[in-house]
Structure formats: C-alpha cells, structure tokens
N, C-alpha and C. Protein backbone atom coordinates (compact mmCIF):
# COMPACT_ATOMS: atom_id res chain seq x y z
N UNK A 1 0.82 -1.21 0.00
CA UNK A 1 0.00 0.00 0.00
C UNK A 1 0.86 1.26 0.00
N UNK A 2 1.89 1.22 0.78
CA UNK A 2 2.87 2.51 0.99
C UNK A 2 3.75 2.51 -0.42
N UNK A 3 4.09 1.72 -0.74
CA UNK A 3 4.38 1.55 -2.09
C UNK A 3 4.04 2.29 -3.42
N UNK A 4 2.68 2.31 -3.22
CA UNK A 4 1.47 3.01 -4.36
C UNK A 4 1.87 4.57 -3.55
N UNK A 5 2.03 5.01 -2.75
CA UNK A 5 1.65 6.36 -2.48
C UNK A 5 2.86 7.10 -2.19
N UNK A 6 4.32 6.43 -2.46
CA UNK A 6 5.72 7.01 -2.36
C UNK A 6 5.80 8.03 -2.64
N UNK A 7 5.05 8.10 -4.13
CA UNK A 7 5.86 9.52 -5.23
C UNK A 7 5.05 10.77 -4.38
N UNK A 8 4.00 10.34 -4.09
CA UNK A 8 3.17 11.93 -3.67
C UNK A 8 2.48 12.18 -2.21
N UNK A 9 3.66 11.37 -1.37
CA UNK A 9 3.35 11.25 0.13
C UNK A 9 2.84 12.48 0.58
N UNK A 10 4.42 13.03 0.45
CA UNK A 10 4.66 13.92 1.61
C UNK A 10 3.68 15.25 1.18
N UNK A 11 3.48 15.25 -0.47
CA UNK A 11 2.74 16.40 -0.32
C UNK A 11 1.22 16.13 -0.26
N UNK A 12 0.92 14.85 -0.06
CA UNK A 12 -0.35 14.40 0.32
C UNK A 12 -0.93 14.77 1.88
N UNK A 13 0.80 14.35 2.52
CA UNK A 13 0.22 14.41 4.17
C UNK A 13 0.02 16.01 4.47
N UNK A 14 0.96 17.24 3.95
CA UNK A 14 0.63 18.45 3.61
C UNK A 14 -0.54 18.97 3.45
N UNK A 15 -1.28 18.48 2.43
CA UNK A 15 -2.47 18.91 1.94
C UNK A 15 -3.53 18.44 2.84
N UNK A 16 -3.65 16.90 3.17
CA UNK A 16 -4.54 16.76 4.40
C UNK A 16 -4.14 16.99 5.57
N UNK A 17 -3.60 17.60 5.89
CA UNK A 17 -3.09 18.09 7.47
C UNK A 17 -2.87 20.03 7.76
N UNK A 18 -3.71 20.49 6.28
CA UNK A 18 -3.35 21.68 6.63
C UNK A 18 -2.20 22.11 6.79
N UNK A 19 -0.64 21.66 6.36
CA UNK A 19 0.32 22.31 6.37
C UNK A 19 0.77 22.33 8.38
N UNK A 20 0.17 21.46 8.80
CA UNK A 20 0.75 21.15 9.96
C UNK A 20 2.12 20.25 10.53
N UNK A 21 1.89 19.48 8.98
CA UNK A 21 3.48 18.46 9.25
C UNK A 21 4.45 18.78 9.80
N UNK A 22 4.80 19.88 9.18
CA UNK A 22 6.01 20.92 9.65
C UNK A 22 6.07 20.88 10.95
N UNK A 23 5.13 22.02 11.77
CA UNK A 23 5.00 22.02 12.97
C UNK A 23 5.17 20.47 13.73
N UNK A 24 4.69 19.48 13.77
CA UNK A 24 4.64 18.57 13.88
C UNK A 24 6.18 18.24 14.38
N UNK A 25 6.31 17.93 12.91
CA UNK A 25 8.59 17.36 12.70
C UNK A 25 9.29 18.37 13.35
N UNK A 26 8.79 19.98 13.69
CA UNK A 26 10.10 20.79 14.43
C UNK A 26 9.69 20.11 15.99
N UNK A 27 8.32 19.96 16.45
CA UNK A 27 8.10 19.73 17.65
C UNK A 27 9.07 18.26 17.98
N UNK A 28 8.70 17.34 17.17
CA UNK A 28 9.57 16.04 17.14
C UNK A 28 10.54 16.18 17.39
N UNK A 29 11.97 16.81 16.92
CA UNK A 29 13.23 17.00 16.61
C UNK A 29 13.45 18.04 18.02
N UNK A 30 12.24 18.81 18.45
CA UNK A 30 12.87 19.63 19.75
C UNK A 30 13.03 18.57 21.12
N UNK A 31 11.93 17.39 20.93
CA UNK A 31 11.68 16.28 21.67
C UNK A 31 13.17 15.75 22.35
N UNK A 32 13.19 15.13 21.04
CA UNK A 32 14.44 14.15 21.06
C UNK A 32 15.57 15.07 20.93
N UNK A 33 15.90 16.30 20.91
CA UNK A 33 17.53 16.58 21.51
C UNK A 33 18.41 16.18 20.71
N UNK A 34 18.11 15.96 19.51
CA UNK A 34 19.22 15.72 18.95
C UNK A 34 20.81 16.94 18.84
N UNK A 35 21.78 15.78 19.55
CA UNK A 35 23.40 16.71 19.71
C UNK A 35 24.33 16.14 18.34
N UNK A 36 25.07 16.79 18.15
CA UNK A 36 25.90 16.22 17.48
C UNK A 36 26.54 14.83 17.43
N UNK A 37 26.69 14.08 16.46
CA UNK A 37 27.39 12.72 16.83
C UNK A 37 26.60 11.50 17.34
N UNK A 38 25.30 12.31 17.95
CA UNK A 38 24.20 10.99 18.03
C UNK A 38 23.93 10.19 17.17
N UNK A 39 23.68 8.67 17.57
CA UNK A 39 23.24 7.95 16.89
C UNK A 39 22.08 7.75 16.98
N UNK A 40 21.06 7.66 15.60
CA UNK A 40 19.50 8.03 15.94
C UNK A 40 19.12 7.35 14.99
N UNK A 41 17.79 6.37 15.15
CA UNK A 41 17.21 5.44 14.40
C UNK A 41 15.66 6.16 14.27
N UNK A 42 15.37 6.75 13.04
CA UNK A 42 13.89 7.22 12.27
C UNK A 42 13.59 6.06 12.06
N UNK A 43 12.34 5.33 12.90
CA UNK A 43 11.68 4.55 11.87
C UNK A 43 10.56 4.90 11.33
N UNK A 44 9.90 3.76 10.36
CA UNK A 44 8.94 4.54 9.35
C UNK A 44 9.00 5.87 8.80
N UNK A 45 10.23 6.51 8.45
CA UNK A 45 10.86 7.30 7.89
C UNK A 45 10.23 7.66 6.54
N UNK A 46 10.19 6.25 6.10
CA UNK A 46 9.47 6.83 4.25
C UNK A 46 10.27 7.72 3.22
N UNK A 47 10.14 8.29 3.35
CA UNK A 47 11.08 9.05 1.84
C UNK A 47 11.98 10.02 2.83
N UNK A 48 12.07 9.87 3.74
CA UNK A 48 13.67 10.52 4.72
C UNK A 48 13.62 12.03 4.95
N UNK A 49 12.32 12.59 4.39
CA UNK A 49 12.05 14.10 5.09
C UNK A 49 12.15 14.44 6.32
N UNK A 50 11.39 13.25 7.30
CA UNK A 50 11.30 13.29 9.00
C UNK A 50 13.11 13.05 8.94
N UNK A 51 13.90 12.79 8.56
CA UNK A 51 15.39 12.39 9.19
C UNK A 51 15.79 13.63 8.90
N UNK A 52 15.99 14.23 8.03
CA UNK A 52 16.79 15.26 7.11
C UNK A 52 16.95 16.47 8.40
N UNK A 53 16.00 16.92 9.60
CA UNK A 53 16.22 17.66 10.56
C UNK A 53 17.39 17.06 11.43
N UNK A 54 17.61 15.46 12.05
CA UNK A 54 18.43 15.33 12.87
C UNK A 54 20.24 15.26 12.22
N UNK A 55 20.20 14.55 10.52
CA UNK A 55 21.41 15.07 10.41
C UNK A 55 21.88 16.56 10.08
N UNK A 56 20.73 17.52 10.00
CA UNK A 56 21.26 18.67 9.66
C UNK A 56 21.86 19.33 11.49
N UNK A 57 21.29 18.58 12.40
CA UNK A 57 21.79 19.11 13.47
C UNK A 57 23.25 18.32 14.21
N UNK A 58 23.38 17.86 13.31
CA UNK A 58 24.66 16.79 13.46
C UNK A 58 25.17 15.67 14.09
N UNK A 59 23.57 14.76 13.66
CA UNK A 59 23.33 13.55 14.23
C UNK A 59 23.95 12.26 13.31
N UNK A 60 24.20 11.07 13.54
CA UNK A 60 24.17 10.35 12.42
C UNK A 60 22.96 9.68 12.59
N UNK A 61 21.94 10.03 11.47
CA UNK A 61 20.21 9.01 11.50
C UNK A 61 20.34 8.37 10.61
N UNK A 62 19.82 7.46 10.48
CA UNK A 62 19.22 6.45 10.02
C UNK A 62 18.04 6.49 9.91
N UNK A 63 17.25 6.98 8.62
CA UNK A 63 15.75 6.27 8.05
C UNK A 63 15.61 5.30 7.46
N UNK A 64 14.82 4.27 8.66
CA UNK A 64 14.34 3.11 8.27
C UNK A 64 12.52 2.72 7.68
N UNK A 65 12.75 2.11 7.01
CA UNK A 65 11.30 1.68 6.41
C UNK A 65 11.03 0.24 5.65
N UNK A 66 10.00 0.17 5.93
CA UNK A 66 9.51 -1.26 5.83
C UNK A 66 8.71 -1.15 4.16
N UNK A 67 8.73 0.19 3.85
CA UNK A 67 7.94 -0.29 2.11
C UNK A 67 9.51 -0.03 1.49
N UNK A 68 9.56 -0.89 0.79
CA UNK A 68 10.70 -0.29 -0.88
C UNK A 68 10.36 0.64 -1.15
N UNK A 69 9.46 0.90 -1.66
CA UNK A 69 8.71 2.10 -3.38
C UNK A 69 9.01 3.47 -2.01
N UNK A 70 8.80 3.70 -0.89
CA UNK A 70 9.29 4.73 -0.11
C UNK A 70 10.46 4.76 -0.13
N UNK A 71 11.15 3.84 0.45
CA UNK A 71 12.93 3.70 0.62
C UNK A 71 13.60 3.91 -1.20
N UNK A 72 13.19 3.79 -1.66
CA UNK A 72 13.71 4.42 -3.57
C UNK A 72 13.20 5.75 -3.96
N UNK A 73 12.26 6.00 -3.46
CA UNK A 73 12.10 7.81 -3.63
C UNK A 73 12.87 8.17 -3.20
N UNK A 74 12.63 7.74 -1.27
CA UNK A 74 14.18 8.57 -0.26
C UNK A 74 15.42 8.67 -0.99
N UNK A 75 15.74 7.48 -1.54
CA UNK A 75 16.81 7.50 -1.93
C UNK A 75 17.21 8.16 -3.03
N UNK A 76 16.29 8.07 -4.09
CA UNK A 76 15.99 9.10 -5.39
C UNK A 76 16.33 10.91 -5.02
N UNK A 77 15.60 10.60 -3.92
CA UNK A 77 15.49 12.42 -3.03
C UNK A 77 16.80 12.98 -2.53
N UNK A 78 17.28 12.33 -1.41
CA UNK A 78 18.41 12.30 -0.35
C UNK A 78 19.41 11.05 -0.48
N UNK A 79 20.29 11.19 -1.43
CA UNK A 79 21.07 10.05 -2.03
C UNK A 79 22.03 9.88 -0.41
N UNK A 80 22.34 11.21 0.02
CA UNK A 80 23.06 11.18 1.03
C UNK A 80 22.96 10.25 2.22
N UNK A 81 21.37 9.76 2.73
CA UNK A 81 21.00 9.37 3.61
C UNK A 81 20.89 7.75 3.15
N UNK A 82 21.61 7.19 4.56
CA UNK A 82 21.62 5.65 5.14
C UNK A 82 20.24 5.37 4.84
N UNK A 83 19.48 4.94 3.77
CA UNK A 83 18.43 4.30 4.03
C UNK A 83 18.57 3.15 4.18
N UNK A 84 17.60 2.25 5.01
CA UNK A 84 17.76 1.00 5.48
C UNK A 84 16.65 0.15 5.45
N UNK A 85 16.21 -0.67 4.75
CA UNK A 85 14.76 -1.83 4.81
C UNK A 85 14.74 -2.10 6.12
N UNK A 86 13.79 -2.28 7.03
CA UNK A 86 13.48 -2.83 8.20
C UNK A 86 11.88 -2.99 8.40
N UNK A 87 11.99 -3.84 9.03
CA UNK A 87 10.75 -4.29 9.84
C UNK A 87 10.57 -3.78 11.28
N UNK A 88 9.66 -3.38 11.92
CA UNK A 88 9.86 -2.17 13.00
C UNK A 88 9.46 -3.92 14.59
N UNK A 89 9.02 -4.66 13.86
CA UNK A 89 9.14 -6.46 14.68
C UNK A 89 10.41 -6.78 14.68
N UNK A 90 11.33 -6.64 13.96
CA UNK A 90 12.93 -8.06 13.62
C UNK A 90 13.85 -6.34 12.85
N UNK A 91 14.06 -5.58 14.37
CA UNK A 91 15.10 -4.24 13.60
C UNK A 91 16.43 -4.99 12.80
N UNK A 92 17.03 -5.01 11.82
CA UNK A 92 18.22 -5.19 11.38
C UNK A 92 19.62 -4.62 12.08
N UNK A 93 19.53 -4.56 13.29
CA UNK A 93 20.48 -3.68 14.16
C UNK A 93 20.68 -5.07 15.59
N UNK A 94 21.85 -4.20 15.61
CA UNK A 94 22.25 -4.72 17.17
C UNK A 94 21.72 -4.03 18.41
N UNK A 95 21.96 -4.98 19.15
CA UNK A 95 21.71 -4.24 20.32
C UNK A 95 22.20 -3.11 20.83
N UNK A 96 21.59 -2.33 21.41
CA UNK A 96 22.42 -0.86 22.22
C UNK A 96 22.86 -0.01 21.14
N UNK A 97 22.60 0.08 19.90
CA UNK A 97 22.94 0.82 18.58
C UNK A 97 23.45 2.01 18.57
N UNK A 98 21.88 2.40 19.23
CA UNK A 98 21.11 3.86 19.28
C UNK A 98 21.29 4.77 20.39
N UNK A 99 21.17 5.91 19.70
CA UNK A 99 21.29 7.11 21.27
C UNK A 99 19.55 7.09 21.78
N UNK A 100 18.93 7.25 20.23
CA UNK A 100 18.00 7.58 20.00
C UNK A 100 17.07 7.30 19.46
N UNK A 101 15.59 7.11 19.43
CA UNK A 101 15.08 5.56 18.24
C UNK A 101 13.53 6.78 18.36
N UNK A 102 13.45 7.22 16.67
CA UNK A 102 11.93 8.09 16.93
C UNK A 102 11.15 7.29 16.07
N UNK A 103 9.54 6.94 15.86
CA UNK A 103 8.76 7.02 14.90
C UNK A 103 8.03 8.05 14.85
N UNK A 104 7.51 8.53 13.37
CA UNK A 104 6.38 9.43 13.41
C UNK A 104 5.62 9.08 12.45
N UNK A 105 4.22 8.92 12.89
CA UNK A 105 3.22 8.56 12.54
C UNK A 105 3.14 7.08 11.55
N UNK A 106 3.95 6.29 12.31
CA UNK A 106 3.91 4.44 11.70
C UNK A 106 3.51 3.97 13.03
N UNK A 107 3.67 4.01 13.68
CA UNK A 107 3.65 3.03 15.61
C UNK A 107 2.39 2.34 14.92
N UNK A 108 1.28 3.07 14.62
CA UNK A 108 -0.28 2.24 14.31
C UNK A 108 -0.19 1.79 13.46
N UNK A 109 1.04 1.45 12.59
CA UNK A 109 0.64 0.61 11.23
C UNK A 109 1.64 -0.55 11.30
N UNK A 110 2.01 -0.99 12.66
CA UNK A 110 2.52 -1.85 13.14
C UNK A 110 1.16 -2.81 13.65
N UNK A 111 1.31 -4.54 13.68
CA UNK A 111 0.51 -5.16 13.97
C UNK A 111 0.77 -5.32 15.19
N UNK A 112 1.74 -5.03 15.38
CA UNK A 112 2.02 -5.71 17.27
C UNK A 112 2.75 -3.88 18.00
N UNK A 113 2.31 -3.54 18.69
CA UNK A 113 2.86 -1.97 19.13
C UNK A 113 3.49 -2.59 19.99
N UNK A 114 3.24 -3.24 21.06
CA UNK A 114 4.22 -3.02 22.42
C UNK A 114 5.36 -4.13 21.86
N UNK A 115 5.39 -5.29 20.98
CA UNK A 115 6.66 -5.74 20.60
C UNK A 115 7.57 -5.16 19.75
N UNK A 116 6.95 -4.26 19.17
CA UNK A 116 7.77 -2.80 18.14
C UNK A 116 8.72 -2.10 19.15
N UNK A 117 8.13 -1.62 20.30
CA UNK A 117 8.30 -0.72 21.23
C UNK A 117 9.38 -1.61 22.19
N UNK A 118 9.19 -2.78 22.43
CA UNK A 118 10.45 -3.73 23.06
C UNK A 118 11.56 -3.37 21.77
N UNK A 119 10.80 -4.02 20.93
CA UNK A 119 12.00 -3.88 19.37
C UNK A 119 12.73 -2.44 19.67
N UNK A 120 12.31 -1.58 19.47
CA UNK A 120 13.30 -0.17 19.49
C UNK A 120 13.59 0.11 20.93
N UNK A 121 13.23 -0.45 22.22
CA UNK A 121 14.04 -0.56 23.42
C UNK A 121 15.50 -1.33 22.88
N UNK A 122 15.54 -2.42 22.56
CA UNK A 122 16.87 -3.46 22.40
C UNK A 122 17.67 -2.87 21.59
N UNK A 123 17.91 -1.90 20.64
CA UNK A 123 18.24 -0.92 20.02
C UNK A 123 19.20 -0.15 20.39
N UNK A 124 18.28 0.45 21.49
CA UNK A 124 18.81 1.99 22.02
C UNK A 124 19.60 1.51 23.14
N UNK A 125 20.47 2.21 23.37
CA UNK A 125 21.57 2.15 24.58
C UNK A 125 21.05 2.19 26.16
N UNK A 126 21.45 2.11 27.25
CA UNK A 126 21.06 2.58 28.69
C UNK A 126 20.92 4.10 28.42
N UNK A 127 20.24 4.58 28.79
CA UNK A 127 20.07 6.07 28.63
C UNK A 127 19.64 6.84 27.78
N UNK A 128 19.66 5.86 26.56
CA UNK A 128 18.78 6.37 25.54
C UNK A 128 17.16 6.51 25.19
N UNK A 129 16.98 7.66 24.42
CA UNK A 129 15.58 8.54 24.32
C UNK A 129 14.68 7.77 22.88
N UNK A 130 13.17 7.95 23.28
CA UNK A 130 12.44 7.35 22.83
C UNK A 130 11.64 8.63 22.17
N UNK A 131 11.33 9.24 21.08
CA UNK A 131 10.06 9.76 20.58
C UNK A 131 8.93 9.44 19.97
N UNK A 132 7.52 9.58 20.22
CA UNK A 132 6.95 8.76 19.59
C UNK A 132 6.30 10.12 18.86
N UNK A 133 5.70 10.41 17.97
CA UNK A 133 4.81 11.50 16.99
C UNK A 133 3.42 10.56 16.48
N UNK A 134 2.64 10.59 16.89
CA UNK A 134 1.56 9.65 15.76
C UNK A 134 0.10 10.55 16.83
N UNK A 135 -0.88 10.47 15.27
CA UNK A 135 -1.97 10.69 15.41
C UNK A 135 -2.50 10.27 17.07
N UNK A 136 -3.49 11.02 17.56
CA UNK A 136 -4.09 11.09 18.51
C UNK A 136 -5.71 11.10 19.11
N UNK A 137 -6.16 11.90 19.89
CA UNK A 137 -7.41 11.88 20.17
C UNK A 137 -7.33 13.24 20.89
N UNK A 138 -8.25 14.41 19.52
CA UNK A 138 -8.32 15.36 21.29
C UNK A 138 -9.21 15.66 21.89
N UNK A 139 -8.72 16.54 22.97
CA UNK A 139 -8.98 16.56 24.42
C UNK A 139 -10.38 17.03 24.59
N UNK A 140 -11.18 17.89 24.03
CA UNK A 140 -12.30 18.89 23.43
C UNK A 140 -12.98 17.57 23.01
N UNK A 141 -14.38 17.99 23.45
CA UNK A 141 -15.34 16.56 22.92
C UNK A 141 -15.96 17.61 21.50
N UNK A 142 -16.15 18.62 21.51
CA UNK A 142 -16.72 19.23 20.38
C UNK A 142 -15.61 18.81 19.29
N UNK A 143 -14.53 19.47 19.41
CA UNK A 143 -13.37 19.18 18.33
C UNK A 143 -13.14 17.88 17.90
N UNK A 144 -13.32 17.01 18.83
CA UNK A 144 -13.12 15.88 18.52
C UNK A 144 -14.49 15.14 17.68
N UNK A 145 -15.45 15.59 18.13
CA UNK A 145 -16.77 15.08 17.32
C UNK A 145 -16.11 15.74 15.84
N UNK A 146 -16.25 17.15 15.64
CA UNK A 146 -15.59 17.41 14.49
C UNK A 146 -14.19 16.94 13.34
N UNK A 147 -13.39 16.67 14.13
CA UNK A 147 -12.33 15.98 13.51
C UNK A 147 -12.58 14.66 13.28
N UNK A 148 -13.55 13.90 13.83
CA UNK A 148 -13.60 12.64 13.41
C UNK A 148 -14.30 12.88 12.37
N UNK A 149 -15.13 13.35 12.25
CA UNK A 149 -16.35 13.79 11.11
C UNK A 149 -15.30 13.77 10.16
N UNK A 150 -14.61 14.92 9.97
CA UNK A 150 -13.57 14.98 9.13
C UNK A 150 -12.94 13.77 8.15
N UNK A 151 -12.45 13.00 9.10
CA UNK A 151 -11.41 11.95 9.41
C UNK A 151 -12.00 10.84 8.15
N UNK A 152 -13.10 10.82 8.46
CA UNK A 152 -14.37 9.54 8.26
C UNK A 152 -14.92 10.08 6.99
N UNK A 153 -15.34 11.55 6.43
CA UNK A 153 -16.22 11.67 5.59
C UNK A 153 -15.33 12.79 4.25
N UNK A 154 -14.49 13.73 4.61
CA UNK A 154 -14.05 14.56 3.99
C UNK A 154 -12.09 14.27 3.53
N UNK A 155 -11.42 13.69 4.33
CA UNK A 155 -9.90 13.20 4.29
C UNK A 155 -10.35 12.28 2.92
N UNK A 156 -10.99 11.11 2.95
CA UNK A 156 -11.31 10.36 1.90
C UNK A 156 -11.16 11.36 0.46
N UNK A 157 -12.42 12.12 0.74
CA UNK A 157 -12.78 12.79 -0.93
C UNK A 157 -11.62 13.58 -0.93
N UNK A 158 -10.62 14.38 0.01
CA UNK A 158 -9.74 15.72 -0.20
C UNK A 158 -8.62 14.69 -1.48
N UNK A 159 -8.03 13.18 -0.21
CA UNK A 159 -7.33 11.98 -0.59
C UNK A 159 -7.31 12.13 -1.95
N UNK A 160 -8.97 11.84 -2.65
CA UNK A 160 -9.25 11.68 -3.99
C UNK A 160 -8.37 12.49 -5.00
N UNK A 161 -8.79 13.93 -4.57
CA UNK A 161 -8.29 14.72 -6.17
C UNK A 161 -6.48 14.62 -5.48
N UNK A 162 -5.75 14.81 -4.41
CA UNK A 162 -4.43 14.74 -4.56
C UNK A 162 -3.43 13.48 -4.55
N UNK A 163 -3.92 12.60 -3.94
CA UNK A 163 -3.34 10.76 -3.74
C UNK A 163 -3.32 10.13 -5.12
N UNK A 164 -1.88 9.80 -4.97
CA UNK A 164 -1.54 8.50 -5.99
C UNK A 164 -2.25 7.10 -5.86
N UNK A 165 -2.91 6.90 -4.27
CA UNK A 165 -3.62 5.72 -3.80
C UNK A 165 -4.66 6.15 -2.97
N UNK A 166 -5.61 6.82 -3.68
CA UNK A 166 -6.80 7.49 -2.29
C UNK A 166 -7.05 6.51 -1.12
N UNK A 167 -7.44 5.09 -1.60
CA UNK A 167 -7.78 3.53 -1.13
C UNK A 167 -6.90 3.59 0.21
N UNK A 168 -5.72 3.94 0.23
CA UNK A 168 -4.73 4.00 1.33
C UNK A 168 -5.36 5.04 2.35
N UNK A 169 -5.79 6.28 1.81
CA UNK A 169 -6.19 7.48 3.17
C UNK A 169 -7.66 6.85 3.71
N UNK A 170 -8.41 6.00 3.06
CA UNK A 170 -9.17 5.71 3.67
C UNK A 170 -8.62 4.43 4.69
N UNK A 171 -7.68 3.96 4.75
CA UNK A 171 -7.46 3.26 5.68
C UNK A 171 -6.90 4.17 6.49
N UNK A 172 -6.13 5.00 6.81
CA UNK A 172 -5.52 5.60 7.45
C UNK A 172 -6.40 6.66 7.97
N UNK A 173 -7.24 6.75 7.86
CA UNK A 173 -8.39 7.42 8.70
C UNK A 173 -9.36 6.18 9.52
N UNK A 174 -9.59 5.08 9.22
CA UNK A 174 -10.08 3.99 9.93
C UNK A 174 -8.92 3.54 10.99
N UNK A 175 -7.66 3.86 10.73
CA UNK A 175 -6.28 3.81 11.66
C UNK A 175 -6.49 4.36 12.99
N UNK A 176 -6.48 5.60 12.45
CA UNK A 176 -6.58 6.78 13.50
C UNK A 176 -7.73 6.79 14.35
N UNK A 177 -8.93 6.36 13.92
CA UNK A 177 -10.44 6.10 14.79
C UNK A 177 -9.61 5.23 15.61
N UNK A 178 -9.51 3.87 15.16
CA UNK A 178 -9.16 3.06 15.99
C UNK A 178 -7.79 3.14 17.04
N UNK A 179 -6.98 3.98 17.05
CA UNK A 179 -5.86 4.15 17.41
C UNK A 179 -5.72 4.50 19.17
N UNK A 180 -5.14 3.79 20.28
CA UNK A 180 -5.54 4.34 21.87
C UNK A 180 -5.35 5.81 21.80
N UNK A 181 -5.75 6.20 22.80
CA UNK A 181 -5.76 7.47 23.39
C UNK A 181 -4.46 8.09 23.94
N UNK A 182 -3.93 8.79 24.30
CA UNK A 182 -2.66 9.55 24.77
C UNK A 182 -2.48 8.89 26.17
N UNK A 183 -3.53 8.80 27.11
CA UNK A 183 -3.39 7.90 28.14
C UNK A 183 -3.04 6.22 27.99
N UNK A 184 -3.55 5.85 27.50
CA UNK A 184 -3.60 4.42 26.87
C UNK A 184 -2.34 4.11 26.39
N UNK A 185 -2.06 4.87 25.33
CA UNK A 185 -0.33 4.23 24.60
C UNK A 185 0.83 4.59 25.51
N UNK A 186 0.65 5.54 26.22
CA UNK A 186 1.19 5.74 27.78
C UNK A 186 1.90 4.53 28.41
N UNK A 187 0.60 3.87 28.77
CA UNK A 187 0.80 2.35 29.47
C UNK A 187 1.69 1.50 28.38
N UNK A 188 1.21 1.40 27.44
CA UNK A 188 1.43 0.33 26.69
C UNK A 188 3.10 0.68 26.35
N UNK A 189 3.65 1.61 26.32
CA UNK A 189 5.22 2.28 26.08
C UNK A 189 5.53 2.25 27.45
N UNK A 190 5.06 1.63 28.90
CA UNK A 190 5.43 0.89 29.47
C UNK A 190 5.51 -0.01 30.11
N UNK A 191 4.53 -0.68 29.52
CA UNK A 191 4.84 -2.78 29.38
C UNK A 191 5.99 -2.48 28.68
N UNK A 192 6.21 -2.01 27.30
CA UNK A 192 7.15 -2.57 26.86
C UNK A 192 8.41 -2.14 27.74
N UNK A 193 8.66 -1.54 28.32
CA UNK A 193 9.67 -1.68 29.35
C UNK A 193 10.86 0.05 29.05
N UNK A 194 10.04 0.89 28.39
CA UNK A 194 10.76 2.81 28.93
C UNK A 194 10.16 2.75 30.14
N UNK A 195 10.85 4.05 30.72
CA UNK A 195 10.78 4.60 31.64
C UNK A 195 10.61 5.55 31.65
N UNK A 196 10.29 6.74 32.72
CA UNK A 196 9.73 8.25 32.50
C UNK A 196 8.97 8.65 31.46
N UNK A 197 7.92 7.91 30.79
CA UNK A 197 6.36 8.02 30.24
C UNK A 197 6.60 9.60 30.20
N UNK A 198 6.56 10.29 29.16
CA UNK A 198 5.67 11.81 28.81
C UNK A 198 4.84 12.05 28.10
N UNK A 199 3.66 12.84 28.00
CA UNK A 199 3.37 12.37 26.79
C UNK A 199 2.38 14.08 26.63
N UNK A 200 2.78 14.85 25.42
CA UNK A 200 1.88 16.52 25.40
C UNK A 200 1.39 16.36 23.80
N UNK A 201 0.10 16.87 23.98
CA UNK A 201 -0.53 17.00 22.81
C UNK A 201 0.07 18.26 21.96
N UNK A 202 -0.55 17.97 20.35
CA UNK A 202 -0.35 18.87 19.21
C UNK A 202 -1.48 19.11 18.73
N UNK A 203 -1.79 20.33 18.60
CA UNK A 203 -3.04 20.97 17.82
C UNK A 203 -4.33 20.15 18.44
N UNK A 204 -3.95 20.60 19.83
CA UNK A 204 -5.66 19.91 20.41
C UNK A 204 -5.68 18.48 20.85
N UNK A 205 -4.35 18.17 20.63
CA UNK A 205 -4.62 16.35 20.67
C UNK A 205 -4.78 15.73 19.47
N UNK A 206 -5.07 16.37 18.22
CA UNK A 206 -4.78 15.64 16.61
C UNK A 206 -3.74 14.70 16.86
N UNK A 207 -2.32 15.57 17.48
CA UNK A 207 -1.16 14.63 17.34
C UNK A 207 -0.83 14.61 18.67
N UNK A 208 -0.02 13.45 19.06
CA UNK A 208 0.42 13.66 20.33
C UNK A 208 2.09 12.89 20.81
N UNK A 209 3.02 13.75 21.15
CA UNK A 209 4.27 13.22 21.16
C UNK A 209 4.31 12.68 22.84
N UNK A 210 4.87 11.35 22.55
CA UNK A 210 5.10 10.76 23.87
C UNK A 210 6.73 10.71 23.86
N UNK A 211 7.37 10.94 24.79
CA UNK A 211 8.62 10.34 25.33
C UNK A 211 9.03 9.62 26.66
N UNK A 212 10.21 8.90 26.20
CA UNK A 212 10.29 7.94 26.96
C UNK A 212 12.07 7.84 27.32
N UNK A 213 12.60 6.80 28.43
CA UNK A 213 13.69 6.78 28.49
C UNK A 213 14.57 5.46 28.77
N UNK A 214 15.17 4.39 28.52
CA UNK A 214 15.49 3.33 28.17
C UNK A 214 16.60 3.51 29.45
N UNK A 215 16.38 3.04 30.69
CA UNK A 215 17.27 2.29 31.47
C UNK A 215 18.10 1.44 31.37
C-alpha cells in the first residue's frame, strides 16, 4: 500500500493536514535533543524528510522503512541518507545501537505496538531517548466530534483529487479512529519496558508526542 503512495506522500500528508506536518517534525526533533554525533534510528521514515532535521543538526540518522517504493524515492530524493529496509518487529540492528530511536506517525501501522516498542528498546543504549509523533485523540469533545467527522467523511474525498492511492487514506483514517488514546499508549510504552512516560498534545490532541527513556 505505501508503495502506491511514495511519489506523492509527503505532499499528500501536507495537503490533508493543513500544512501542519512541519510544525509537527520541528516539535519532534525539539523532543528528542538531537546533539551532534548521536546515533539516531527514524523509523517509518518513508522518503527521509522526518530524518533530514536530525542530520542537519549533526546527528548520524538512520531512516528506516519497511515499504521499498518509499525507501527508492528517499533515496531518489536524499542520495546522502543511510536508508535502510526494516521491519519495526525483527530491527536489522544490534543491540544498544542507538542514542535515539523516533517514529512518526507508523507506531499504528505496526501489527504488534508493544513488541515494536520492546524492538526499538533493544536498540537503544542505557540512557537512551524514545520519541513517539503519531496521530491522537483530542482533548475537546466538540473538536473531537468534528475531527472525526472529518477523518471519516471529507480526508477520503480531499485523498481523492491529490493521492496516488486514495484507497490507502481511507485506511488511514479507519487507523486513526481506531488508534488508543494519549493515556492508553502511555501504558502500553510501558509494558514494553521505557521509563519516565511523557506524553503533550499537538493541535488539540490531533497529534500527540510521547517520550520515553530506556534504562
């Protein structure tokens, strides 16, 4: 499915998000701290836009992704950047790798979250930082009646006239309905075993960044 929608992602997620992405990826990148010389694992990266902030701050990242037809744009795009095939279940990495291990907006398109979330614990070093970025629930019952409305009836048709794969935004709005709450994935980021749980909403709770810290 990610495959079909490589060439005209990013200005897809643009167009249905109101030009919020941005905001979004600076909030991400203020998260995680990236210093110079860090080692930092993007997963679900996709065409390597979300990475392109931590090596410009003088990290070494890694965008990883689980479709090809994404990982060959990236690479088409940003020849510069380590892209890497992975499965966010069976990382292609060793243990203790990472300074740093972010996703943004894949965690829900994983079948198993809290063994993903062990997965990018075994990764990251003692001391190393966890970001998570993915769709949310917000806080406002009016807004939220409204944005689902949205989500469910209007993302579909917008999908239509700009998507290479409309078929895909309608799943990805049935994603997001179904997706826990900011409290909820809370817990579940610690079964899998971080520590110091944070977690602050974006634009109302649309998005919501959790962090975490790997003992």
């Amino acid at each position: 499915m990610f495959d079909q929608v490589a060439a005209r992602y990013d200005l897809t997620n643009d167009v249905l998000a109101f030009g919020q992405t941005r905001a979004w990826r600076k909030a991400t990148v203020r998260a995680l701290e990236p210093n110079p010389g860090d080692r930092i694992l993007d997963l679900a990266a996709g065409t390597g836009s979300s990475t392109v902030p931590f090596e410009q701050a003088g990290a070494f990242a890694v965008p990883c992704d689980f479709s090809l037809g994404m990982l060959a744009e990236g690479r088409r795009r940003l020849p510069e950047l380590p892209f890497t095939a992975g499965d966010a279940l069976h990382l292609p990495f060793a243990d203790d790798t990472f300074d740093a291990v972010t996703i943004s907006f894949g965690l829900r398109n994983v079948v198993d979250t809290e063994a993903a979330l062990r997965e990018m614990r075994r990764v990251t070093r003692a001391g190393g930082r966890l970001v998570i970025c993915e769709f949310s629930r917000p806080s406002h019952e009016l807004f939220r009646t409204v944005y689902l409305e949205y989500l469910m009836k209007y993302l579909p048709a917008v999908a239509e006239k700009v998507a290479s794969n409309p078929e895909a935004y309608v799943y990805l709005a049935e994603s997001i309905r179904e997706w826990p709450d900011q409290e909820s994935l809370s817990h579940i980021i610690q079964r899998a075993g971080w520590a110091d749980v944070q977690w602050r909403n974006l634009t109302g709770g649309i998005v919501a960044l959790h962090r975490a810290v790997r003992l």
